[in-house]
C-alpha atoms as a PDB file:
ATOM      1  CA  UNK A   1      16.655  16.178 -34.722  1.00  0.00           C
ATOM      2  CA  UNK A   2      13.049  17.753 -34.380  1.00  0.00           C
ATOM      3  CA  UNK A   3      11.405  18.862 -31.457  1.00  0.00           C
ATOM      4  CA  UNK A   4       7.446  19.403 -30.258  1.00  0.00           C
ATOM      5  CA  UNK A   5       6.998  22.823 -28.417  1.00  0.00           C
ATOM      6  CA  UNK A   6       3.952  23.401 -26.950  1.00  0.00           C
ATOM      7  CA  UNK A   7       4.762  26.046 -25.493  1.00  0.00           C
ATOM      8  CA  UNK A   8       5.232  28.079 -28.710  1.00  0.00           C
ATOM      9  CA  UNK A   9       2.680  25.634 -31.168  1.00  0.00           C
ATOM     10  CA  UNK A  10       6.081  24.564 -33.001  1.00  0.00           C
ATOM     11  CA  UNK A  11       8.021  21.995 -34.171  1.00  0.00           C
ATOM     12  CA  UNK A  12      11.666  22.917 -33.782  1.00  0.00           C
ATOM     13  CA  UNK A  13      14.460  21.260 -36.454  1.00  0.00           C
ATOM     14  CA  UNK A  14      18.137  21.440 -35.842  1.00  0.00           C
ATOM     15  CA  UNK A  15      20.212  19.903 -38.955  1.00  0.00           C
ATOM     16  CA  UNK A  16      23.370  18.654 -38.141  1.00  0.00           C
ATOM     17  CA  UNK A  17      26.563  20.495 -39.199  1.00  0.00           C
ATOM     18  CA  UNK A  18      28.440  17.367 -40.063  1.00  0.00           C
ATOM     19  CA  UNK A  19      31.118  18.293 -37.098  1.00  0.00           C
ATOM     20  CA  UNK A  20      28.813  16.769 -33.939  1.00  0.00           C
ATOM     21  CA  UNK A  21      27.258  19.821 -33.840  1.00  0.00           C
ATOM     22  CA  UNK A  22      23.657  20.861 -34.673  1.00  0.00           C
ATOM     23  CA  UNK A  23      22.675  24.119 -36.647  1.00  0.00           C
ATOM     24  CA  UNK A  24      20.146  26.928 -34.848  1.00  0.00           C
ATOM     25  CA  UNK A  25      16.583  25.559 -34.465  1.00  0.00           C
ATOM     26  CA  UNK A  26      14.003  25.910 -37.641  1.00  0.00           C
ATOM     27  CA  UNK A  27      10.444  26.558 -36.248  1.00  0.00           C
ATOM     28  CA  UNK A  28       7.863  25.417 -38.108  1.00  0.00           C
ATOM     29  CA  UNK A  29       3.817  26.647 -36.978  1.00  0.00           C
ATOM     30  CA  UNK A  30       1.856  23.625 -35.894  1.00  0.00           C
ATOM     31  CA  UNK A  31      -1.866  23.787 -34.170  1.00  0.00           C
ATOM     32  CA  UNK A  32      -2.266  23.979 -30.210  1.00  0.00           C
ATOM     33  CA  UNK A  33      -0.286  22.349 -28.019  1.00  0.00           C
ATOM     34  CA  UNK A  34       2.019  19.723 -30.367  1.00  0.00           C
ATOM     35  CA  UNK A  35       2.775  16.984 -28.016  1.00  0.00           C
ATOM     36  CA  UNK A  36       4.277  13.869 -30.041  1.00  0.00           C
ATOM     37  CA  UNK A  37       6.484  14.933 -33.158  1.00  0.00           C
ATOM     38  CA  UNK A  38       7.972  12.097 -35.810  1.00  0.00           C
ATOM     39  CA  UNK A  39       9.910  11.880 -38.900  1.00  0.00           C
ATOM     40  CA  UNK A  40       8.003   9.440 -41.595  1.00  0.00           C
ATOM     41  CA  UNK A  41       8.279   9.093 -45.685  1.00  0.00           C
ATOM     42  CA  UNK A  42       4.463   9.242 -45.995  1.00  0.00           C
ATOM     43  CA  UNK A  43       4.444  10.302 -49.880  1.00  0.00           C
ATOM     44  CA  UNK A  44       6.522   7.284 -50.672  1.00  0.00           C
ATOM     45  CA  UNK A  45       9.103   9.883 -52.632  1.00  0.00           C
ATOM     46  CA  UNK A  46      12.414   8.522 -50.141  1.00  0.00           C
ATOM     47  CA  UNK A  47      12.052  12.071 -48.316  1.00  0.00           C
ATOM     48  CA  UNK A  48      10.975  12.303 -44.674  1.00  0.00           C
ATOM     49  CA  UNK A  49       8.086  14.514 -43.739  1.00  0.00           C
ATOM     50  CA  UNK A  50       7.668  15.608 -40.963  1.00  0.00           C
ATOM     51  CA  UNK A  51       4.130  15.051 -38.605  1.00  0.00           C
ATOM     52  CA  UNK A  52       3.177  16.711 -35.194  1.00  0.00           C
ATOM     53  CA  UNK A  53       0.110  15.331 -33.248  1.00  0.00           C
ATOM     54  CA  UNK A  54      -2.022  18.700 -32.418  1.00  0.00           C
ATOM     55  CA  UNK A  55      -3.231  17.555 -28.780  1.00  0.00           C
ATOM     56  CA  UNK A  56      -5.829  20.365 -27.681  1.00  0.00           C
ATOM     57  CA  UNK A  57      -6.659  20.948 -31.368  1.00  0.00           C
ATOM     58  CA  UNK A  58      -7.015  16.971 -32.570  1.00  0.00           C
ATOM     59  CA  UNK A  59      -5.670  17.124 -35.521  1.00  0.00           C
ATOM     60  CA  UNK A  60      -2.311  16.568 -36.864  1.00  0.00           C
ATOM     61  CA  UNK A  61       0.270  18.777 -38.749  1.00  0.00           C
ATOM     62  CA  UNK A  62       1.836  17.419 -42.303  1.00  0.00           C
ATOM     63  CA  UNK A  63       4.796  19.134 -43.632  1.00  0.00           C
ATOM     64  CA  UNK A  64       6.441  17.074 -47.100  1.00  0.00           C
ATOM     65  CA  UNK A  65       9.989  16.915 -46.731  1.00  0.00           C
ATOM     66  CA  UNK A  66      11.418  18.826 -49.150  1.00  0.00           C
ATOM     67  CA  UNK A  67      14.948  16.475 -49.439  1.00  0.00           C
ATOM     68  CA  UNK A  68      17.256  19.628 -48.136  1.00  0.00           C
ATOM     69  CA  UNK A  69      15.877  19.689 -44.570  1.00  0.00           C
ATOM     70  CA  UNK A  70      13.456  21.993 -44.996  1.00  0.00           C
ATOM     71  CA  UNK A  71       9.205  21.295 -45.465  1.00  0.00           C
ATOM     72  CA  UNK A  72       6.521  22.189 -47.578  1.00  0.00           C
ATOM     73  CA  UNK A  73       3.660  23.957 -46.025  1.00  0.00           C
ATOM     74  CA  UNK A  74       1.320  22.219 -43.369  1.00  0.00           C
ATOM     75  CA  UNK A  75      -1.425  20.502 -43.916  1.00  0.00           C
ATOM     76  CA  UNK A  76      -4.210  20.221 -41.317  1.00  0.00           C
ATOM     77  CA  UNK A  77      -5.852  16.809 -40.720  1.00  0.00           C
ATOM     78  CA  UNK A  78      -8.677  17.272 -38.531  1.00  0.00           C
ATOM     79  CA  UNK A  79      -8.999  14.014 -36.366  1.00  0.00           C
ATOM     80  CA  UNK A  80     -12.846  12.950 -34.500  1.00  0.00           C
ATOM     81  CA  UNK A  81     -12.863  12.934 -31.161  1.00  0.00           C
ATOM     82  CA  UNK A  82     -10.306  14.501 -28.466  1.00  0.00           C
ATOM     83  CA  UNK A  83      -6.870  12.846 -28.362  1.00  0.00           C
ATOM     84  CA  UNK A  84      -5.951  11.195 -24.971  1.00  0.00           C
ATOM     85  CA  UNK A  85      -9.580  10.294 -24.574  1.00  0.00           C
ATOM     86  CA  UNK A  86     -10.339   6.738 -23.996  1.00  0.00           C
ATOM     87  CA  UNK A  87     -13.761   4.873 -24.840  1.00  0.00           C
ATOM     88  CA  UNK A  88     -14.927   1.482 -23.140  1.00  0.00           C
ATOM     89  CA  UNK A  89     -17.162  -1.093 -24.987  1.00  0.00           C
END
């Protein structure tokens, strides 16, 4: 399960145990304010990594899924504009 914290600029992962339960919560650093976290196999390698959408810093957080529940470090993507902001034609 993973988790956006604003309030700390983290994502949180808790792995499960593999008795219903779920282990202590992994921080990983994002930018300001993550608001929208999601679990995607971007690097087409059949391992999740993980992404967190950087509100007040547009940009978005990359971490490649190591395959043991853990991530490699992040990688910044710097996105145009401010997120949440709408344009009309």
């Amino acid at each position: 399960m993973v988790t956006a914290d604003s309030s700390s600029n983290a994502v949180g992962v808790y792995l499960a145990t593999g008795n219903r339960e779920f282990a202590s919560r992994i921080a990983y650093a994002t930018e300001k304010y993550p608001s929208h976290v999601l679990l995607a196999d971007l690097s087409g390698d059949q391992e999740l990594d993980l992404i967190a959408v950087n509100t007040y810093a547009s940009s978005v957080s990359v971490r490649q899924g190591l395959g043991d529940g853990t991530f490699a470090a992040k990688v910044k993507c710097s996105l145009l504009g401010r997120l949440g902001s709408r344009s009309s034609a």
